[in-house]
N, C-alpha and C. Protein backbone atom coordinates (compact mmCIF):
# COMPACT_ATOMS: atom_id res chain seq x y z
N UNK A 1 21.28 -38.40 22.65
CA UNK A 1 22.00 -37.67 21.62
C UNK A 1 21.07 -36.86 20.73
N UNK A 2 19.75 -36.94 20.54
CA UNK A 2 19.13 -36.60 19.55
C UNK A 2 18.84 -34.99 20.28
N UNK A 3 18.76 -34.73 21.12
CA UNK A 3 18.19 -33.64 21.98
C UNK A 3 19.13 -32.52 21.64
N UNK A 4 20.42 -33.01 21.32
CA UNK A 4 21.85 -32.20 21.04
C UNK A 4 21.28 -31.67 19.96
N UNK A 5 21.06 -32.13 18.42
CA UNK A 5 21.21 -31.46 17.32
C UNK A 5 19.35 -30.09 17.30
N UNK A 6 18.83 -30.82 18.18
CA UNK A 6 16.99 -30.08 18.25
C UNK A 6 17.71 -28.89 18.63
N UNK A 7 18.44 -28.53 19.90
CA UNK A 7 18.84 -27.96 20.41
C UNK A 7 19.29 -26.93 19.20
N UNK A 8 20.47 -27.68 18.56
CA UNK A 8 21.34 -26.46 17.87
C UNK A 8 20.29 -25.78 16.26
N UNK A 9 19.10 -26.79 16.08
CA UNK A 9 18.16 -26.44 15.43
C UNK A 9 17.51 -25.29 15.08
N UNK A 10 16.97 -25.51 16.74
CA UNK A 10 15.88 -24.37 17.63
C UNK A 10 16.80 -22.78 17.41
N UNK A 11 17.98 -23.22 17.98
CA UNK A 11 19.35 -22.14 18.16
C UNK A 11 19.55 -21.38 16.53
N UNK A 12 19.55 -22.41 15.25
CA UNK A 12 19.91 -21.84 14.30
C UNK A 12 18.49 -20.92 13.80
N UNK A 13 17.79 -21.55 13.76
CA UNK A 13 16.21 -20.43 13.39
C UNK A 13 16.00 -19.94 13.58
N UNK A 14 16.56 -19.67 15.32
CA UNK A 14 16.13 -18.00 15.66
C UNK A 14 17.09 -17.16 15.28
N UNK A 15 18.31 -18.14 14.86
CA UNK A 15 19.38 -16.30 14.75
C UNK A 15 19.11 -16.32 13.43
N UNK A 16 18.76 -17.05 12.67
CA UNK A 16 18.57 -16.94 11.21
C UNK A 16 16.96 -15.96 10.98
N UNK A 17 16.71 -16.20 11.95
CA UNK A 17 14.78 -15.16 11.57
C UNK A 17 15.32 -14.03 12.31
N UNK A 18 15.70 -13.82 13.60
CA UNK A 18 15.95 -12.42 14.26
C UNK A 18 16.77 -11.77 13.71
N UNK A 19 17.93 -12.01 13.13
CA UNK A 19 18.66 -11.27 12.61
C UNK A 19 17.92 -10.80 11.15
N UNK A 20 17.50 -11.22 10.53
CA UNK A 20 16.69 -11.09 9.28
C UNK A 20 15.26 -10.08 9.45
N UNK A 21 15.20 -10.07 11.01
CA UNK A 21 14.16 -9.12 10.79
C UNK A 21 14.54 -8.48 11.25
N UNK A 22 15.90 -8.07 12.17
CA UNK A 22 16.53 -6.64 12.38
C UNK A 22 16.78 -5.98 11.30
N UNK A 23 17.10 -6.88 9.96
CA UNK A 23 17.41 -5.95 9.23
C UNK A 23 16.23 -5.76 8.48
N UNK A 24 15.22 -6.07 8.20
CA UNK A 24 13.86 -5.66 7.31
C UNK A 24 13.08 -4.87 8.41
N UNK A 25 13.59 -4.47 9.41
CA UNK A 25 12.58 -3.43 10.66
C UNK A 25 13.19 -2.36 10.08
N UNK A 26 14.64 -1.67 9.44
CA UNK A 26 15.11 -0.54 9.50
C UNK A 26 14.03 -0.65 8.25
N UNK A 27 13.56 -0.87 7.53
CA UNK A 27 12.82 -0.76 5.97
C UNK A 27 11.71 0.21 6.44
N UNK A 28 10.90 -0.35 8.28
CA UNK A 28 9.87 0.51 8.88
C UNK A 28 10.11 1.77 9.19
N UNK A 29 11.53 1.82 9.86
CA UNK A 29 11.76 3.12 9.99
C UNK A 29 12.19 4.37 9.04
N UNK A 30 12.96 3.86 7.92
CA UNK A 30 12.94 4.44 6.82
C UNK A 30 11.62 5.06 6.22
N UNK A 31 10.59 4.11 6.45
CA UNK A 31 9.31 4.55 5.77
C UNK A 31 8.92 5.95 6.54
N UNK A 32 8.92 5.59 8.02
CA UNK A 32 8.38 6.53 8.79
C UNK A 32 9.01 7.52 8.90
N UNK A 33 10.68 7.53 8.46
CA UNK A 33 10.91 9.10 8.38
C UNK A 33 10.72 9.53 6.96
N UNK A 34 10.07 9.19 5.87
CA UNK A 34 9.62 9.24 4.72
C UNK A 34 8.28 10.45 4.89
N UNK A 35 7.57 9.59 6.13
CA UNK A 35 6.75 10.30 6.24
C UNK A 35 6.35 11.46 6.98
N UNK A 36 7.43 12.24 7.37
CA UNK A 36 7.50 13.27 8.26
C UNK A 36 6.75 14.58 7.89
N UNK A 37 6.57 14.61 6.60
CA UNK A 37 5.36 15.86 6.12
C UNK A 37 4.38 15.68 6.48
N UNK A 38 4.24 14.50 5.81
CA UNK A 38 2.49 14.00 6.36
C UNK A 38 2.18 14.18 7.49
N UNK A 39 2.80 13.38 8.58
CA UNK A 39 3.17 13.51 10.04
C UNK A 39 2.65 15.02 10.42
N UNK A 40 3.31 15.88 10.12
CA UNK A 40 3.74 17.39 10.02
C UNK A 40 1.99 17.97 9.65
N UNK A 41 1.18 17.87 8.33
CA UNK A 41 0.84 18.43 8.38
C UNK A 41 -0.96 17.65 8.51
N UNK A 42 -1.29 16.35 8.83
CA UNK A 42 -1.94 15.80 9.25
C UNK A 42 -1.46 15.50 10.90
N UNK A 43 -2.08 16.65 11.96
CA UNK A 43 -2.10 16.13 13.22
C UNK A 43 -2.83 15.35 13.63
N UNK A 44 -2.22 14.68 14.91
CA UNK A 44 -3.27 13.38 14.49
C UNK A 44 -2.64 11.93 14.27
N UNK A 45 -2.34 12.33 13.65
CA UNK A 45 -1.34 10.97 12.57
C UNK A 45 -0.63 10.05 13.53
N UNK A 46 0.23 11.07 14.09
CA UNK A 46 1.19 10.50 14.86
C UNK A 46 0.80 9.46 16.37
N UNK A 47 -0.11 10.14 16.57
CA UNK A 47 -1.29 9.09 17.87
C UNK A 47 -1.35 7.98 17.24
N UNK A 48 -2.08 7.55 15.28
CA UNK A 48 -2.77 6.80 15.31
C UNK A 48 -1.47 5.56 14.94
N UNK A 49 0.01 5.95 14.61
CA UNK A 49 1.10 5.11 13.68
C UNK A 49 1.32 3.84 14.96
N UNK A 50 1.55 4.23 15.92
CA UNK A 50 1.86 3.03 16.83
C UNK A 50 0.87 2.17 16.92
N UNK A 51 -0.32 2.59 17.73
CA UNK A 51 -0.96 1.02 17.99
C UNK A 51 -1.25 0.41 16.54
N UNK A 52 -1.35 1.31 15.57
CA UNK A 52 -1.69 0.36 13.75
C UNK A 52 -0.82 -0.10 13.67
N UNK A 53 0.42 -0.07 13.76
CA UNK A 53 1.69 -1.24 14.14
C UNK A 53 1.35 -2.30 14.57
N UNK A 54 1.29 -1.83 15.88
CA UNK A 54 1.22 -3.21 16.94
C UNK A 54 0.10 -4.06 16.31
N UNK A 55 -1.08 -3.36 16.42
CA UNK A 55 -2.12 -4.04 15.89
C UNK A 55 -1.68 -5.16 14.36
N UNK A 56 -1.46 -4.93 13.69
CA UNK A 56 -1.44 -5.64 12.59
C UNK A 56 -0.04 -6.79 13.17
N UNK A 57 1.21 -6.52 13.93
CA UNK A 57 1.80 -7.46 14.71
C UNK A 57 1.31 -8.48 15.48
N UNK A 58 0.58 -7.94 16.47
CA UNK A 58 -0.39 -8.45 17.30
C UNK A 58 -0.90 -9.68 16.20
N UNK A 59 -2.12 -9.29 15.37
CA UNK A 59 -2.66 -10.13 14.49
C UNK A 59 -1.79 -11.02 13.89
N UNK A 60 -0.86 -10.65 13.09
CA UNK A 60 -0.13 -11.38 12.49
C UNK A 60 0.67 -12.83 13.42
N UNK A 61 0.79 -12.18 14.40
CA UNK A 61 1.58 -13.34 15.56
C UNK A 61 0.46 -14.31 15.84
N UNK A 62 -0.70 -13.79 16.14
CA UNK A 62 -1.79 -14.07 16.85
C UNK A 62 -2.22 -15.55 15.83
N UNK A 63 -2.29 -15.47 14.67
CA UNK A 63 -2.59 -16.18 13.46
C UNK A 63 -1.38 -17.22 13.29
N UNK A 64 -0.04 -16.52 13.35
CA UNK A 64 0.82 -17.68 13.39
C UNK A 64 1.11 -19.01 14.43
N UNK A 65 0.80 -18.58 15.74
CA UNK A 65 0.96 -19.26 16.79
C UNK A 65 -0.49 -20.09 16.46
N UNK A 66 -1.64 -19.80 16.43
CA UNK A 66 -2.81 -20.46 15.96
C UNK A 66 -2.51 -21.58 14.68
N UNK A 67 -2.17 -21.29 13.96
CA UNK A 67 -1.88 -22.10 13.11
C UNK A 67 -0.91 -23.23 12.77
N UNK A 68 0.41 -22.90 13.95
CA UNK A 68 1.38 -23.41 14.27
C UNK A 68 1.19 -24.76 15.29
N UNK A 69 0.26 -24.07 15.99
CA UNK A 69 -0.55 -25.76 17.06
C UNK A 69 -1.63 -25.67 16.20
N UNK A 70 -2.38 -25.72 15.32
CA UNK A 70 -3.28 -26.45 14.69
C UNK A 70 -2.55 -27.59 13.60
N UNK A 71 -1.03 -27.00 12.93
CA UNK A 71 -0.36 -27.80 12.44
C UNK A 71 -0.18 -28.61 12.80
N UNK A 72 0.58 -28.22 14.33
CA UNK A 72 1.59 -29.78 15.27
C UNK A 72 0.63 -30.57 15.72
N UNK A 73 -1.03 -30.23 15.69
CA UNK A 73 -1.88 -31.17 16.10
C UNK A 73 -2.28 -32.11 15.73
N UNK A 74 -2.37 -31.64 14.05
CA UNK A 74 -2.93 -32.37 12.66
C UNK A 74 -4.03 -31.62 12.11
N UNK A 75 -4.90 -30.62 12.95
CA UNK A 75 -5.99 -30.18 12.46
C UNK A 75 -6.15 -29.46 11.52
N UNK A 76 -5.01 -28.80 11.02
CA UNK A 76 -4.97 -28.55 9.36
C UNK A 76 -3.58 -29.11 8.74
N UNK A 77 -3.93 -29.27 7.39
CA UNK A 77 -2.69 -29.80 6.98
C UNK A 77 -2.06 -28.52 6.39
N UNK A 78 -0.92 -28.86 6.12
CA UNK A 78 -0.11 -27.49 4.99
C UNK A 78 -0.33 -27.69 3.79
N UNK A 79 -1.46 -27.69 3.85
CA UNK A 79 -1.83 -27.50 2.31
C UNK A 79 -2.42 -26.20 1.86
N UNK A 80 -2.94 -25.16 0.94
CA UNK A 80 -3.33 -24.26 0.66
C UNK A 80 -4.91 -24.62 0.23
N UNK A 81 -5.65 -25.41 0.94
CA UNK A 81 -6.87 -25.99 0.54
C UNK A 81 -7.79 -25.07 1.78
N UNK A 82 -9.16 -24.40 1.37
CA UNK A 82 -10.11 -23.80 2.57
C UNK A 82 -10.51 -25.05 3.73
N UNK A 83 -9.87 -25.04 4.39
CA UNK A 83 -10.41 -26.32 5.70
C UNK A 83 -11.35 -25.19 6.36
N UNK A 84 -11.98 -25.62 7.19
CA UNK A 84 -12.96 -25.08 8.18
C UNK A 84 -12.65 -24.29 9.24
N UNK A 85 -11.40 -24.92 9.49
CA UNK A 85 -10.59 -24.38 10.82
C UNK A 85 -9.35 -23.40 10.13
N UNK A 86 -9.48 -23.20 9.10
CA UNK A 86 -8.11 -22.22 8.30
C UNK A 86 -9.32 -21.47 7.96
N UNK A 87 -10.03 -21.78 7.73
CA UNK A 87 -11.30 -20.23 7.14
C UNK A 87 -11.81 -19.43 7.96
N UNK A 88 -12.19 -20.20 9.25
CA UNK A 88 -12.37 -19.38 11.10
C UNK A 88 -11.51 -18.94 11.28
N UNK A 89 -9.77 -19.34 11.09
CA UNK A 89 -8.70 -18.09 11.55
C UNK A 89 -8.56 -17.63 10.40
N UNK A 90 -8.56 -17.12 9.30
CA UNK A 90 -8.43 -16.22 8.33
C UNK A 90 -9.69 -15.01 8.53
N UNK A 91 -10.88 -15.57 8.11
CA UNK A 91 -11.73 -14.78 8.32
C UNK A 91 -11.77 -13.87 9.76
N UNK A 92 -11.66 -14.64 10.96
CA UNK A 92 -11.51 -14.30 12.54
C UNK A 92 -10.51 -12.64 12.81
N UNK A 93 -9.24 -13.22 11.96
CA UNK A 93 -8.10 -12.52 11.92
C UNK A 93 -8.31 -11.37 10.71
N UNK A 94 -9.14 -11.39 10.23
CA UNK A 94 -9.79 -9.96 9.05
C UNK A 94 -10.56 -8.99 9.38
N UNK A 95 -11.63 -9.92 10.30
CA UNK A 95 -12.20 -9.11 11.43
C UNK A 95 -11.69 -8.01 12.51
N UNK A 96 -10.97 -9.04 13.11
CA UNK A 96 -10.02 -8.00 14.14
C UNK A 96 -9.39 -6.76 13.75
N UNK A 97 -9.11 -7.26 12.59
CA UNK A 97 -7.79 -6.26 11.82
C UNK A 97 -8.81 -5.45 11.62
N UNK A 98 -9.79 -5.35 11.09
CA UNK A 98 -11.08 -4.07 10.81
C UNK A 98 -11.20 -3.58 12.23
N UNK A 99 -12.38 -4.03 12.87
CA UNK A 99 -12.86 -4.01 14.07
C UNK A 99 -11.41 -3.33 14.49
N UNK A 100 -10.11 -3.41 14.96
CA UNK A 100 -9.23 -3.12 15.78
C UNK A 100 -8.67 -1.83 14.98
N UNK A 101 -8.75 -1.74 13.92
CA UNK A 101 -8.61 -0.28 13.25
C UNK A 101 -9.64 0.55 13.29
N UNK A 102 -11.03 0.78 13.54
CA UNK A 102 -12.08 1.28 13.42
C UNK A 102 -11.56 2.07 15.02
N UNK A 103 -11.60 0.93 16.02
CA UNK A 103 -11.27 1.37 17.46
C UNK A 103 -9.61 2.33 17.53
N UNK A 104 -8.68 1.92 16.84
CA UNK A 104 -7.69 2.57 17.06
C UNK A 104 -8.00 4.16 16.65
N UNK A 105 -8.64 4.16 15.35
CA UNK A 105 -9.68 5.61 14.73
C UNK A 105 -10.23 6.58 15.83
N UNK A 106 -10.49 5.50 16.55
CA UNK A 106 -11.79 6.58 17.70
C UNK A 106 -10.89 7.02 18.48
N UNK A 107 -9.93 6.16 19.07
CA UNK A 107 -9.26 6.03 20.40
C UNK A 107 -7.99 7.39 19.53
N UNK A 108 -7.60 7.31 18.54
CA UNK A 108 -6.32 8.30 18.74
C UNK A 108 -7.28 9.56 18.57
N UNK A 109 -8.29 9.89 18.29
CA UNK A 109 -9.21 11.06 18.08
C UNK A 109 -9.69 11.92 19.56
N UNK A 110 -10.14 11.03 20.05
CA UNK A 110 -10.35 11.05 21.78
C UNK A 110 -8.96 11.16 22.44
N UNK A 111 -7.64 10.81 21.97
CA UNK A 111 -6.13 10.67 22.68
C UNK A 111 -5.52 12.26 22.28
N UNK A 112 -5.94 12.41 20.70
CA UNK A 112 -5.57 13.58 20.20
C UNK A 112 -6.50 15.25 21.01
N UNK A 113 -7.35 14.60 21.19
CA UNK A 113 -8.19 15.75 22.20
C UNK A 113 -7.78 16.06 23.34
N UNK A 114 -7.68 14.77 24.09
CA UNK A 114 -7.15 14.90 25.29
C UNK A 114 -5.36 15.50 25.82
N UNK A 115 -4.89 15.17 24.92
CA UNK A 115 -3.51 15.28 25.14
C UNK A 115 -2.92 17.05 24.38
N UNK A 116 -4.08 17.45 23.78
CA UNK A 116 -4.71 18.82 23.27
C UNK A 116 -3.75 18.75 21.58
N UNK A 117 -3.41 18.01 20.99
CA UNK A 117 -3.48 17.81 19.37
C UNK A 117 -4.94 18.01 18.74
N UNK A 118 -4.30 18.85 18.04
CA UNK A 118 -5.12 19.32 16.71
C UNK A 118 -5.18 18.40 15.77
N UNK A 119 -6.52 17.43 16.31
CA UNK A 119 -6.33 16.46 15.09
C UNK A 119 -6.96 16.53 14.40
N UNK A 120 -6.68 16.08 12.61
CA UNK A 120 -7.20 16.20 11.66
C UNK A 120 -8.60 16.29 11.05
N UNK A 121 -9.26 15.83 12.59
CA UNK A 121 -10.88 15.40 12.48
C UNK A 121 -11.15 13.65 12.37
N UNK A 122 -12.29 13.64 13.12
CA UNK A 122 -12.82 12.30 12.74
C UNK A 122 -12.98 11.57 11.61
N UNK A 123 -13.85 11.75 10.59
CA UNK A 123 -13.99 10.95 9.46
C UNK A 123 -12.47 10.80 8.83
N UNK A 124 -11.54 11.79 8.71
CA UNK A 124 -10.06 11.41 7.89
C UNK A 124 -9.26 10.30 8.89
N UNK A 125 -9.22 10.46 10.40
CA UNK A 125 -8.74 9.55 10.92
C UNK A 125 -9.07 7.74 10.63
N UNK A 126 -10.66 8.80 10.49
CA UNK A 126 -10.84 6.91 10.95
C UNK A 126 -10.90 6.52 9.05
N UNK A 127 -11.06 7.02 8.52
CA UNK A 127 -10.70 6.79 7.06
C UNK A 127 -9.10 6.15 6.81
N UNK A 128 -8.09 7.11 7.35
CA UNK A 128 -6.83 6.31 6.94
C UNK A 128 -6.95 4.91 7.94
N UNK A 129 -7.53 5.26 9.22
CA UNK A 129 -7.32 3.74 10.03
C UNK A 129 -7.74 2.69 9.42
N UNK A 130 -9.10 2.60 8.66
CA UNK A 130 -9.63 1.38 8.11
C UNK A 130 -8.75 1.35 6.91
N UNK A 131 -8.63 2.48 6.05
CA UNK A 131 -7.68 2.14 5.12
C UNK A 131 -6.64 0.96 4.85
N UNK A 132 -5.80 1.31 6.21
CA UNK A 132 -4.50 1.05 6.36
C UNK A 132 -5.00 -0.03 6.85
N UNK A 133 -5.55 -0.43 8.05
CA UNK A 133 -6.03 -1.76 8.23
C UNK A 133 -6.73 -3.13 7.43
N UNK A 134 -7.40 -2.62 6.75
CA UNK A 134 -8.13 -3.16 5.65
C UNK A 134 -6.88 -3.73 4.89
N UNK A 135 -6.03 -2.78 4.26
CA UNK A 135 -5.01 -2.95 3.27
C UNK A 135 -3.95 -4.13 3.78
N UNK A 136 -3.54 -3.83 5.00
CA UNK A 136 -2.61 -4.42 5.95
C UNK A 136 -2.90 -5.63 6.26
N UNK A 137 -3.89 -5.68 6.69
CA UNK A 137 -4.78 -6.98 7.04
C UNK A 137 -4.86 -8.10 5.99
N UNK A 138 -5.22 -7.34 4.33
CA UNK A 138 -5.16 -8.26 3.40
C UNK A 138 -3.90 -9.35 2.92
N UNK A 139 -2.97 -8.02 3.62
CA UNK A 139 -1.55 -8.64 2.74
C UNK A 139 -1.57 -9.74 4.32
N UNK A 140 -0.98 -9.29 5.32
CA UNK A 140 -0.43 -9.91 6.54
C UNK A 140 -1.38 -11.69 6.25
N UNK A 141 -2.39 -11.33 6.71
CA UNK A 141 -2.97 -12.83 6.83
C UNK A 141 -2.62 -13.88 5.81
N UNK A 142 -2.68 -13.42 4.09
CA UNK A 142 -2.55 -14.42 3.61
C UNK A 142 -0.31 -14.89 3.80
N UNK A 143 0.33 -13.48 4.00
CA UNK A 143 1.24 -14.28 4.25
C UNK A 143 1.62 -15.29 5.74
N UNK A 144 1.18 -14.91 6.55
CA UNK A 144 0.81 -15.48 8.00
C UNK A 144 0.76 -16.96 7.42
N UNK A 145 -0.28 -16.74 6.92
CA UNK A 145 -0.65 -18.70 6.57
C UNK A 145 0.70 -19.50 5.22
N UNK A 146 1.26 -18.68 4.51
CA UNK A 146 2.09 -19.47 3.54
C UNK A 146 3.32 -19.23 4.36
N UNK A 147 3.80 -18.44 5.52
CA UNK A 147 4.98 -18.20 6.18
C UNK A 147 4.85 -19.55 7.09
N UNK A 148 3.63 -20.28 7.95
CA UNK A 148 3.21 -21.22 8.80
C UNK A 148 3.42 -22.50 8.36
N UNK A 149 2.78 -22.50 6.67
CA UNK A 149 2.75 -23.35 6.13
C UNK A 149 4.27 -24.36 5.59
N UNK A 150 4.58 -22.90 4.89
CA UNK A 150 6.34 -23.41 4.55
C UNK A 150 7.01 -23.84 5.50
N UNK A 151 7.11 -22.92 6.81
CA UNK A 151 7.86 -23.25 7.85
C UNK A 151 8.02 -24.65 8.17
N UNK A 152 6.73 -25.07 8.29
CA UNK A 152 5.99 -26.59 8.96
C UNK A 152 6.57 -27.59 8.17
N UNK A 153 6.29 -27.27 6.56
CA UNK A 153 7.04 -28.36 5.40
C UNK A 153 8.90 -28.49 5.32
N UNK A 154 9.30 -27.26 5.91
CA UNK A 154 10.50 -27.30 5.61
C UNK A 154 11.61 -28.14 7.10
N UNK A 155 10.41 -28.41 7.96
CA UNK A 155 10.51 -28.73 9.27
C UNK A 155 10.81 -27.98 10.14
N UNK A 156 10.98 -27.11 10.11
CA UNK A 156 10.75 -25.31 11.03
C UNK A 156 9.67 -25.51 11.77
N UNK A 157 9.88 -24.66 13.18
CA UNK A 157 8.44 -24.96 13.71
C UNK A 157 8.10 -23.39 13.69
N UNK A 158 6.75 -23.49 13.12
CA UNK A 158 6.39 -22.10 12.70
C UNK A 158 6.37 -21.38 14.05
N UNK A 159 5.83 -21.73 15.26
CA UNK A 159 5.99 -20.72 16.49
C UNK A 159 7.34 -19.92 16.42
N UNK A 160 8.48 -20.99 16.07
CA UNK A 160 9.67 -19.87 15.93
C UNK A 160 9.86 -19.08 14.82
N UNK A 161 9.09 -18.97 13.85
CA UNK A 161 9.36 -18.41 12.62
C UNK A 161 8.32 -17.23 12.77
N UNK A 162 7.11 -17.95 12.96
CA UNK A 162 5.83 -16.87 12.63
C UNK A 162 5.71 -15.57 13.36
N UNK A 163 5.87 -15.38 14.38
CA UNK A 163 6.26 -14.68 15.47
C UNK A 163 6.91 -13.20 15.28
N UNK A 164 8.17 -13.51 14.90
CA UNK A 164 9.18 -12.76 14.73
C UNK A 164 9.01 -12.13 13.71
N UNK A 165 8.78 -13.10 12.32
CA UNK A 165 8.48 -12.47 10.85
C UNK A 165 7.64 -11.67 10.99
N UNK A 166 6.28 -12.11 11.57
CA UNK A 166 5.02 -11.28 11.13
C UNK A 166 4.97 -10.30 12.48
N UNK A 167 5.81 -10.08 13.05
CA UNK A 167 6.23 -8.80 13.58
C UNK A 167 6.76 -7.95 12.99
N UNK A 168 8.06 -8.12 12.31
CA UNK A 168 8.56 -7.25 11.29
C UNK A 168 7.99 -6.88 10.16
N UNK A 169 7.34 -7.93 9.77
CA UNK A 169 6.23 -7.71 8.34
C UNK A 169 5.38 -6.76 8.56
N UNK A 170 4.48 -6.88 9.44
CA UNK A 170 3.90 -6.41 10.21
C UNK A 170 3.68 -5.00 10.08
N UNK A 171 5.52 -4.63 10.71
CA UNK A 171 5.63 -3.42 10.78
C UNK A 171 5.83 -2.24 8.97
N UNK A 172 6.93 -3.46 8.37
CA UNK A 172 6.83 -2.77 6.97
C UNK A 172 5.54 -2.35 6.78
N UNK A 173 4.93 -3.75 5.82
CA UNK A 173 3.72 -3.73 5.67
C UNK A 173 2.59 -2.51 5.78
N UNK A 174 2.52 -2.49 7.43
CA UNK A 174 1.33 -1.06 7.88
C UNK A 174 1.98 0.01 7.83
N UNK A 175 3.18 0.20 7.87
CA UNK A 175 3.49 1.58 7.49
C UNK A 175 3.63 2.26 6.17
N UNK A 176 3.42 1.17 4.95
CA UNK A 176 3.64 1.31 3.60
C UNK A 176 2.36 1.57 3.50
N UNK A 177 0.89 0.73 4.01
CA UNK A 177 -0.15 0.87 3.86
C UNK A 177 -1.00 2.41 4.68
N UNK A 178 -0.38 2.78 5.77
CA UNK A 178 -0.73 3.96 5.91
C UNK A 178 -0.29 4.95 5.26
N UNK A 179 1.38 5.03 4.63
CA UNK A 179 1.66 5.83 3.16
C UNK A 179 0.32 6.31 2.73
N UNK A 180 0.42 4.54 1.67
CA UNK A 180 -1.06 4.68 0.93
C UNK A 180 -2.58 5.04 1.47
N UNK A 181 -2.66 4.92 2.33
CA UNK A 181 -3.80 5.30 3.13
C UNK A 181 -3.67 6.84 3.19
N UNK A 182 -2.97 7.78 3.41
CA UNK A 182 -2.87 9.10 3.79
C UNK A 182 -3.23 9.16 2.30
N UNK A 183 -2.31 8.47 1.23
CA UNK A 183 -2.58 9.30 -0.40
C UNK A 183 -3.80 9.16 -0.62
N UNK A 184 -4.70 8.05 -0.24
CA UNK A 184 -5.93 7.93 -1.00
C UNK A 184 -6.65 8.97 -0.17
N UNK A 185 -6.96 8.92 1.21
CA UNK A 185 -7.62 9.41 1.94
C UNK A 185 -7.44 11.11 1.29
N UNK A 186 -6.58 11.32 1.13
CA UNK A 186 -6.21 12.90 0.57
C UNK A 186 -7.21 13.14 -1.08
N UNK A 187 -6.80 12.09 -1.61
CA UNK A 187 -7.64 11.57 -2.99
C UNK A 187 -8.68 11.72 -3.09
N UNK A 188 -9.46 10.63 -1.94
CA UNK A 188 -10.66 10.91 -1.89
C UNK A 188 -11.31 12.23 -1.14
């Protein structure tokens, strides 16, 4: 009998997280038709908006599922305390998020050449990429770990929570931060 209610558990969390992030994904797309000038008059741009998506998704999932079997294992607790093994995936997962924006920089510059876009130039690309990554990266990880954490305390199993959220987050998130990334980059 006990297998019955896990069942309708498992069943209620996901329609309660998927549906919740269908509706906080239109928030991404809103942004991005926000940004259709920019788009417009930074070529370029448009190469670099997808994989900085994914990327900061990617990460964000990448961190939750990590943290989600380090929970169910015991090897960290849910606590908000620096353990050893929460400071290797925080720090690990800050890295990437740099490192994987630096590369997305090069790669839509070389994509924008090839595919014959007039892109904006090197240094502004890879300027909004770290920007936006840097920025993105800051927010995503620390919620990654209090989204894992809660989940775990509330008896949620974060694999089904973390996943989905910090996909959608994900997506807000880096597209608000490349906003800001185009303004500063223009700034500076």
């Amino acid at each position: 009998m006990a297998p019955k209610p896990l069942k309708r558990s498992i069943i209620l969390q996901q329609i309660v997280v998927l549906t919740s992030c269908a509706v906080i994904d239109l928030f991404a797309g809103s942004i991005l038709e926000g940004m259709k000038r920019s788009i417009e008059t930074l070529p370029g741009l448009i190469v670099m908006i997808p994989p900085l998506i994914d990327l900061r998704g990617n990460i964000g999932c990448a961190l939750g599922s990590r943290l989600g079997s380090a929970l169910h294992l015991g090897t960290i607790k849910p606590r908000f305390a620096m353990s050893a093994e929460l400071r290797a995936n925080v720090i690990s997962a800050i890295i990437v998020s740099v490192l994987g924006s630096l590369a997305i920089g090069l790669m839509s510059l070389v994509t924008s050449l090839i595919v014959g876009v007039a892109a904006i130039g090197f240094p502004k690309l890879l300027l909004i990429a770290l920007l936006s990554g840097v920025l993105s990266g800051l927010i995503i990880v620390p919620v990654t770990v209090l989204l894992a954490f809660v989940s775990f305390r509330r008896g949620w199993d974060p694999d089904n929570v973390t996943g989905p959220v910090m996909s959608t987050l994900g997506d807000v998130v880096t597209m608000s931060c490349i906003v800001l990334s185009v303004f500063l980059s223009g700034w500076l």
